[in-house]
Protein backbone atom coordinates (compact mmCIF):
# COMPACT_ATOMS: atom_id res chain seq x y z
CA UNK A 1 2.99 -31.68 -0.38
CA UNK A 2 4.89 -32.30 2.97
CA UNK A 3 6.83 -29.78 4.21
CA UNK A 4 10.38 -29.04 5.41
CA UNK A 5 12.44 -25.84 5.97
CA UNK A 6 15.43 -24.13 4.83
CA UNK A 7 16.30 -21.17 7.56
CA UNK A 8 13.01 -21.95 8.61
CA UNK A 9 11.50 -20.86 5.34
CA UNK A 10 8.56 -23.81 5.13
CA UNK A 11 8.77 -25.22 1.26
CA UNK A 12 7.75 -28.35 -0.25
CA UNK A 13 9.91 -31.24 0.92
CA UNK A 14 10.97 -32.56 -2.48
CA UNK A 15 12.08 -29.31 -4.69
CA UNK A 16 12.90 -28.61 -8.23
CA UNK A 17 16.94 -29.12 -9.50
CA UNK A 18 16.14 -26.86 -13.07
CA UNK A 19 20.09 -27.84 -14.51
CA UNK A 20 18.30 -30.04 -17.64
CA UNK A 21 15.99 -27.66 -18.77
CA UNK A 22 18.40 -25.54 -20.02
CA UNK A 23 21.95 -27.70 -20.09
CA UNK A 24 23.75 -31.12 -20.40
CA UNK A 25 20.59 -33.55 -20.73
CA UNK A 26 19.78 -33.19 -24.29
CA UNK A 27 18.21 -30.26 -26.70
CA UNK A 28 16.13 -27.97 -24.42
CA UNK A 29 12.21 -27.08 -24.95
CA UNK A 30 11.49 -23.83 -23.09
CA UNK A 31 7.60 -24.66 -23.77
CA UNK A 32 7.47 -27.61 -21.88
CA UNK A 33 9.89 -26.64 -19.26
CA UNK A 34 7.52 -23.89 -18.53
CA UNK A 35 4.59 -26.38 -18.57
CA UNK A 36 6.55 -28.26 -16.02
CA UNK A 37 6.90 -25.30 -14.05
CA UNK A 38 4.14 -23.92 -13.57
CA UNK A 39 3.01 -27.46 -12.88
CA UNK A 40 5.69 -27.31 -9.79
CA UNK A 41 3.73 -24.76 -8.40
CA UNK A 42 -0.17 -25.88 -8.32
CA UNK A 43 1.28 -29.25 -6.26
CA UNK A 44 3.51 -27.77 -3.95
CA UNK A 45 7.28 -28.00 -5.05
CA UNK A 46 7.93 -24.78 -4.25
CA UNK A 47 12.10 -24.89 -4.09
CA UNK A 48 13.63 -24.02 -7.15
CA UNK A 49 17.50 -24.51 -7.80
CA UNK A 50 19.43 -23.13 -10.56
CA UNK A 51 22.93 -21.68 -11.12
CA UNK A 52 24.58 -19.08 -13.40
CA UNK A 53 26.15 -21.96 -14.80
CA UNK A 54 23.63 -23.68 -16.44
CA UNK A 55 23.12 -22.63 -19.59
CA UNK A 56 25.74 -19.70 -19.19
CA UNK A 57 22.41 -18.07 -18.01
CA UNK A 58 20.13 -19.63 -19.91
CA UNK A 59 18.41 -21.57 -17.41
CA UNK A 60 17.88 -18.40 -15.10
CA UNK A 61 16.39 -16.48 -17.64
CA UNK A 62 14.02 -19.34 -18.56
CA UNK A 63 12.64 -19.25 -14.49
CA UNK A 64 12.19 -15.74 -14.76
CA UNK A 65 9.37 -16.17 -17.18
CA UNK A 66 7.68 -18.93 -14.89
CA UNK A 67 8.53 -16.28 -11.67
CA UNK A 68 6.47 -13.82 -13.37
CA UNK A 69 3.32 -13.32 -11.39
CA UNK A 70 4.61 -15.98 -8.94
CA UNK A 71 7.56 -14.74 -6.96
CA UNK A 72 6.39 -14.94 -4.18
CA UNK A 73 5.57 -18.85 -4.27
CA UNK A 74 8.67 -20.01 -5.02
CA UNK A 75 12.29 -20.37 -2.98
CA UNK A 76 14.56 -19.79 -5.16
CA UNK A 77 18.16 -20.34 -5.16
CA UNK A 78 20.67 -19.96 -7.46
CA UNK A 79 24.81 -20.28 -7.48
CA UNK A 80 27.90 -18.28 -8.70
CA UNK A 81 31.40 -19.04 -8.98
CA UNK A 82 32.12 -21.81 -11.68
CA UNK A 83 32.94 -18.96 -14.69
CA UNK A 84 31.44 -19.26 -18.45
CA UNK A 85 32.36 -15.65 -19.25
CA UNK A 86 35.63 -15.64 -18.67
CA UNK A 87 35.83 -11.51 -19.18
CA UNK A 88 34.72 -11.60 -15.66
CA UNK A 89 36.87 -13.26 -14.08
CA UNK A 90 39.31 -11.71 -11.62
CA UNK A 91 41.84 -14.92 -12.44
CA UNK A 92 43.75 -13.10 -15.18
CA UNK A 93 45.90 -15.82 -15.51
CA UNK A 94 43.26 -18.37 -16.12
CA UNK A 95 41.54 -16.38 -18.52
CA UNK A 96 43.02 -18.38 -21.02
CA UNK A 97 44.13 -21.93 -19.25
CA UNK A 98 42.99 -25.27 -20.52
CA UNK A 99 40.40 -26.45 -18.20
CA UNK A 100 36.71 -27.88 -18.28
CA UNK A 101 35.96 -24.40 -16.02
CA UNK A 102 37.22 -21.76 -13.75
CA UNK A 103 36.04 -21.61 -10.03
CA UNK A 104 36.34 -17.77 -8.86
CA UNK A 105 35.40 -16.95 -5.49
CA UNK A 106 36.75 -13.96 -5.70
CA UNK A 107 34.97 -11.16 -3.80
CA UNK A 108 34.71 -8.81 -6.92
CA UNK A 109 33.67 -11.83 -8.88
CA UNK A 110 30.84 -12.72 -6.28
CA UNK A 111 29.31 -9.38 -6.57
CA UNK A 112 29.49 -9.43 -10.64
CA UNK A 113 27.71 -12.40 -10.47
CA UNK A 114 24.86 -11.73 -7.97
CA UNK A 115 23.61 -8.84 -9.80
CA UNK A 116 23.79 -10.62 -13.11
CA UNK A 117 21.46 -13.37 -11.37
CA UNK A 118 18.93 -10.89 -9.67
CA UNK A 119 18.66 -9.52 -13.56
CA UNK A 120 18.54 -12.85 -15.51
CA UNK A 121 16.21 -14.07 -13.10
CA UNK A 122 14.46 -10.82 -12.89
CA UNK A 123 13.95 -10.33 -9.28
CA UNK A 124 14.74 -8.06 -6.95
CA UNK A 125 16.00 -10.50 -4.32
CA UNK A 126 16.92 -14.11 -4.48
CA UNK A 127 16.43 -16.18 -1.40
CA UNK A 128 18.92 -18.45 -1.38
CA UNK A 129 22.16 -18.16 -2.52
CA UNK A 130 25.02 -20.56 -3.30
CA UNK A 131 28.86 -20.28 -3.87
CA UNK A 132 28.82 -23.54 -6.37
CA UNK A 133 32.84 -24.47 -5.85
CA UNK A 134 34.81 -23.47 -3.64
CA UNK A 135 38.08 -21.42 -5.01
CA UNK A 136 41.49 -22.39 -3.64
CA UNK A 137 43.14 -19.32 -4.15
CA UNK A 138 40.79 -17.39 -2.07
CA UNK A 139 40.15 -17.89 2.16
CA UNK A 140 36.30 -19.34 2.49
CA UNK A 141 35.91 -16.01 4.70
CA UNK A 142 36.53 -13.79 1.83
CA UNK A 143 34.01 -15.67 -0.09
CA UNK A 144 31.18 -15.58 2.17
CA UNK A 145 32.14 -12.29 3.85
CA UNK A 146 31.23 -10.51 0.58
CA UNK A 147 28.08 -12.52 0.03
CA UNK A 148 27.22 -11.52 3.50
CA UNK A 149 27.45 -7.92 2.45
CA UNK A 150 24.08 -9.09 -0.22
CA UNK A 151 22.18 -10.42 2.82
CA UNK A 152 22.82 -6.59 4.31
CA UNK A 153 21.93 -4.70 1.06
CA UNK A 154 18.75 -6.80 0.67
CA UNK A 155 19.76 -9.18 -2.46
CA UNK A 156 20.05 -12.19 -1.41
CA UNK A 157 18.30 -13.46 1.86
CA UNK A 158 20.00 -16.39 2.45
CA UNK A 159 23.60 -17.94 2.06
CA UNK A 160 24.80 -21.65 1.45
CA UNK A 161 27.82 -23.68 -0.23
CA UNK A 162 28.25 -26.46 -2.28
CA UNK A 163 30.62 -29.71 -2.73
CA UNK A 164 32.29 -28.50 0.50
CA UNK A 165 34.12 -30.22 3.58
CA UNK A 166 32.92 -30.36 7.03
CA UNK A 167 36.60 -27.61 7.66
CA UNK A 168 35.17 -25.39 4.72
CA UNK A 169 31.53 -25.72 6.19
CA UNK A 170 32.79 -24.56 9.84
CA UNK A 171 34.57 -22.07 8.49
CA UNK A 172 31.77 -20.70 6.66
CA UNK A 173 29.43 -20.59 9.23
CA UNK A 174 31.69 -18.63 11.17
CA UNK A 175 31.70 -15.90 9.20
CA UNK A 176 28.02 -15.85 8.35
CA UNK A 177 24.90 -18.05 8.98
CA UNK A 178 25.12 -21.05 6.74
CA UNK A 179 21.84 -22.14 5.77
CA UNK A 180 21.86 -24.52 3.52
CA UNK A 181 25.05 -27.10 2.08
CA UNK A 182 24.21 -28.73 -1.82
CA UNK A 183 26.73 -31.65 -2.21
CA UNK A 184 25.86 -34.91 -3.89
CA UNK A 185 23.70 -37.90 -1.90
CA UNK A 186 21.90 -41.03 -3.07
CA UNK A 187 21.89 -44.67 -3.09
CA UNK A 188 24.72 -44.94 -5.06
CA UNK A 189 26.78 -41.50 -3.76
CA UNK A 190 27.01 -41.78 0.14
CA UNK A 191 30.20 -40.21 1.42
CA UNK A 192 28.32 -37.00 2.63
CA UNK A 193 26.39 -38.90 5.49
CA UNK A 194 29.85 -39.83 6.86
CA UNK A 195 31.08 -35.99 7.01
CA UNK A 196 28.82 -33.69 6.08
CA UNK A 197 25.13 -34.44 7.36
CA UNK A 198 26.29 -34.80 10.94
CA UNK A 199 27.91 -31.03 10.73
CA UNK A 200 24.55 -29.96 9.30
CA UNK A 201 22.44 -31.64 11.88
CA UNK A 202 24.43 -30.37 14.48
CA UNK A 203 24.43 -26.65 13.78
CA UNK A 204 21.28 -26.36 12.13
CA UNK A 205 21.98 -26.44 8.39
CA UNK A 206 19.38 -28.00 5.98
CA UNK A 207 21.54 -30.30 3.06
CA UNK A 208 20.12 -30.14 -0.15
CA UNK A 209 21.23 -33.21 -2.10
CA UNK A 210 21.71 -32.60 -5.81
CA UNK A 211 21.15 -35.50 -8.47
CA UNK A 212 19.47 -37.61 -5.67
CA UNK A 213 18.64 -39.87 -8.43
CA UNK A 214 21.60 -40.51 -9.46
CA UNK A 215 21.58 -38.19 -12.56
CA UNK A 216 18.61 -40.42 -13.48
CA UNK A 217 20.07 -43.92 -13.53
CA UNK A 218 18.16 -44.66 -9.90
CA UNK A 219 14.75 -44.25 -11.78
CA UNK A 220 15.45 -47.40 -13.98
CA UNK A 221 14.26 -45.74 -17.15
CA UNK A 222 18.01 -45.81 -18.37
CA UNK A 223 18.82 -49.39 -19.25
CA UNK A 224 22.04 -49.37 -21.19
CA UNK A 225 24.64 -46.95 -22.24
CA UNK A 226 23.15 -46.43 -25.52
CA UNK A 227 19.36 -44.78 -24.42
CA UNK A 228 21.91 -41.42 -23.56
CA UNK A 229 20.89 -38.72 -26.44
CA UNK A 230 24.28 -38.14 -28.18
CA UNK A 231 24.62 -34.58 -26.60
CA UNK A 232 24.39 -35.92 -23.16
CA UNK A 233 26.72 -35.50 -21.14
CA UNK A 234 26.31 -38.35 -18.88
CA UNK A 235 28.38 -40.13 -22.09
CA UNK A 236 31.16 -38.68 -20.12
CA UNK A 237 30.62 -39.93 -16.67
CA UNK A 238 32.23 -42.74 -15.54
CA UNK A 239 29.42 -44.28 -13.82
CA UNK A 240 27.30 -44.46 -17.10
CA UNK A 241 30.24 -46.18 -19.22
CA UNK A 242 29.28 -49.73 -20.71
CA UNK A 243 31.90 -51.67 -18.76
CA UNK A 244 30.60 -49.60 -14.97
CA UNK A 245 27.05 -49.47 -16.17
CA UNK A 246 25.86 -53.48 -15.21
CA UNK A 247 27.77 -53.50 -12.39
CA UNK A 248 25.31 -50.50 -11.01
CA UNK A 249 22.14 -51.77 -12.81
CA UNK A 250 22.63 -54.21 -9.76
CA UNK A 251 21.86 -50.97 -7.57
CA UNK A 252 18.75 -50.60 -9.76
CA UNK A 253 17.46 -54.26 -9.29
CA UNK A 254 17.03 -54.01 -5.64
CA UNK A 255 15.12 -50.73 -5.61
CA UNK A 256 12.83 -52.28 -8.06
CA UNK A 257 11.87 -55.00 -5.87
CA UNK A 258 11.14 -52.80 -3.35
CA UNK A 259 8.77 -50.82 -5.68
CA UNK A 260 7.18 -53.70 -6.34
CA UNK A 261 6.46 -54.30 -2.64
CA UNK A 262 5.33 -50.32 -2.34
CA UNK A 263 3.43 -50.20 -5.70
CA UNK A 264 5.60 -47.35 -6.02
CA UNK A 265 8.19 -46.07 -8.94
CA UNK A 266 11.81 -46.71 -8.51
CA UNK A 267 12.56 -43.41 -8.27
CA UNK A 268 9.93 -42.80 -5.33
CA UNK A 269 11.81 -45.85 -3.41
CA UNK A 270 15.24 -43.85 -4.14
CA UNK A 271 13.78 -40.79 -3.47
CA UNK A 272 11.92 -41.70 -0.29
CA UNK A 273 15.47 -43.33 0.66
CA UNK A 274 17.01 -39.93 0.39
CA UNK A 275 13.83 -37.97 2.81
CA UNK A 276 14.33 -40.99 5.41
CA UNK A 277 18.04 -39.90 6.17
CA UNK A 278 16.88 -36.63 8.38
CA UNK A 279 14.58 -34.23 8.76
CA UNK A 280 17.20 -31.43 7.47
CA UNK A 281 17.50 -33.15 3.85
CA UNK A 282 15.44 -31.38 1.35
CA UNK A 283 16.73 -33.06 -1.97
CA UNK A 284 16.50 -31.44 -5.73
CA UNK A 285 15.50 -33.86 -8.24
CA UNK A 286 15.73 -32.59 -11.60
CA UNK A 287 13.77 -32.85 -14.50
CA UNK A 288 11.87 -31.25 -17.81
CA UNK A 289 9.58 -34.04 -17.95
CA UNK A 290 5.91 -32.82 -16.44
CA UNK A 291 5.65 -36.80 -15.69
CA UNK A 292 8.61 -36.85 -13.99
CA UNK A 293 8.21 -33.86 -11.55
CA UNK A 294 4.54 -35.40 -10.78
CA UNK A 295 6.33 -39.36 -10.23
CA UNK A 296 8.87 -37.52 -7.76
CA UNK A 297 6.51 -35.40 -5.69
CA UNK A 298 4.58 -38.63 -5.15
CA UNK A 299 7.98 -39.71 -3.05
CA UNK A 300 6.81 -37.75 -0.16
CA UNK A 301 3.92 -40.38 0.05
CA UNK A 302 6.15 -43.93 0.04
CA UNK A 303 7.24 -45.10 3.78
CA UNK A 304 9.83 -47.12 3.53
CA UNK A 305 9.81 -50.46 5.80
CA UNK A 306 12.55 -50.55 8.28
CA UNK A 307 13.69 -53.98 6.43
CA UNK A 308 13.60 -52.10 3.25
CA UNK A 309 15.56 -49.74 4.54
CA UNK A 310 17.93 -52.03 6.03
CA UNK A 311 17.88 -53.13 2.47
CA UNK A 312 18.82 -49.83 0.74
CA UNK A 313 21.11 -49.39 3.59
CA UNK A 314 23.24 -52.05 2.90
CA UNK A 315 23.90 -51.57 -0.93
CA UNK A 316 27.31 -50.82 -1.97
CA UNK A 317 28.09 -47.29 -3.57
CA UNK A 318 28.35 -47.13 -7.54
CA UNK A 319 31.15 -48.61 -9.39
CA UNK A 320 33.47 -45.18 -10.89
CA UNK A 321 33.85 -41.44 -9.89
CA UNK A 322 30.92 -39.51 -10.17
CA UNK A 323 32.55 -37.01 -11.85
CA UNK A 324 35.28 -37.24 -15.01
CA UNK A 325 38.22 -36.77 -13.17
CA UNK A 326 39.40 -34.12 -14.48
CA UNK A 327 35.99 -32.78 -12.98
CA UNK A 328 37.00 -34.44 -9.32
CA UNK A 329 39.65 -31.93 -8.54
CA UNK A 330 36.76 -29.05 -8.00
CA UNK A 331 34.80 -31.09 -5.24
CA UNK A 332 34.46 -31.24 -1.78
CA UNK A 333 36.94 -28.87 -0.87
């Protein structure tokens, strides 16, 4: 496996996003999530990203079985701040409130939540850590002053944000290092090369894309509405509906031509798309499929033609939000 960095932390260049083992994709199977696992480790993808949110825990205390015996192979980063337990919030007054989730950024909150994540994930110290939406109520520098105060007491080694804009970033980095920004990017989600990748390039921030295959509909294997498991919750998302979904198969076509030409997957093309933007992209794709996280390793391998990616370049960006929108309203802030 190629290599790139995260505060100069050398790790594989394409990583691990862990969400679907544990939450929104379909039933989980711990078993095979673990085979996939430790199957991350013997070829080299060696970042691992999870969240308090996925699973409401779940999903950390899955990786802590694969960490076992292997902590000190993996970079591991996890978020806080969207709430699932609402008993620990410090919003009182949205304990209650109708709405898909709570975003505390609350320093009281933040330190709840990072020693919750050190014992789900049962490590002493986790190397990278995210605040996963930014709160409105509270100034960014409260936010990341607090999580600075981890870095100090030796739980956390590393600080980033995610779905943030290039103001929030600045001010972030102000108040503490910023080492690594996790907003959406791929062929059919593009707005962050606009804003945010030039901030990162320019003070020295690696961006981890999340869902850099499109939540799966850039590896073709999705052909209509109806292959989505019923507990999916991409049956939500705009960009999957039946009258969106043709419109951004026509993404789909083009990258499979080109995989034709490489002898390569789709999602390699889409993938390889994503590692051609800079040298400070390190992109997440998830999956629980052992197939899968062996197709998307084999990314680092494809060079792209610069036709081909004059190609990709020029595609238009999906038809629909990529979020519900009552789900728009908590990104990029």
């Amino acid at each position: 496996m190629k290599q790139r960095t995260i505060a100069n932390q050398s790790i594989g260049e394409v990583g691990l996003g862990c969400m679907g083992m544990s939450y929104a994709y379909g039933k989980a199977n711990d078993e095979e999530s673990l085979t996939v696992l430790s199957r991350a480790l013997e070829i080299g993808v060696t970042h691992w990203d999870t969240a308090d949110l996925y699973g409401a825990g779940d999903n950390e205390r899955l990786l802590a079985k694969a960490l076992k015996g292997n902590r000190d192979k993996v970079f591991l980063a996890t978020k806080f701040g969207n709430v699932t337990d609402r008993t620990l919030t410090s919003h009182q007054d949205l304990v209650a409130a109708d709405a898909p989730w709570i975003v505390d950024g609350t320093p009281a909150y933040a330190r709840k939540s990072v020693d919750l994540s050190l014992e789900k994930l049962g490590t002493d110290v986790i190397d990278l850590y995210y605040i996963h939406r930014i709160d409105e109520r509270v100034p960014i520098e409260e936010s990341i002053g607090e999580m600075a105060k981890f870095v100090e007491e030796g739980k956390v080694r590393f600080l980033g944000v995610s779905e943030v804009n290039p103001e929030t970033l600045r001010r972030a980095h102000k108040t503490h290092p910023i080492a690594a920004v996790q907003n959406e990017l791929s062929l059919w989600t593009r707005d962050s090369l606009d804003d945010i990748l030039p901030v990162c390039e320019e003070l020295d921030i690696a961006f981890v894309p999340y869902s850099p295959l499109g939540r799966g509909f850039l590896t073709g294997q999705i052909k209509s509405f109806d292959d989505l498991p019923e507990d999916d919750w991409r049956r939500l998302n705009p960009r999957f509906q039946p009258e969106q979904f043709e419109i951004n198969f026509e993404i789909v076509r083009v990258v499979e031509k080109i995989a034709a030409e490489q002898n390569a997957s789709v999602a390699q093309v889409a993938l390889a798309w994503v590692l051609a933007l800079s040298p400070k992209v390190c992109p997440i794709p998830g999956t629980k499929r052992l197939k899968y996280l062996e197709e998307n390793a084999g990314a680092t391998n494809v060079t792209l033609t610069s036709t081909q990616l004059e190609t990709l370049n020029s595609l238009s960006e999906a038809a629909g939000t990529r979020y519900p929108e009552a789900f728009m309203s908590f990104t990029k802030k």
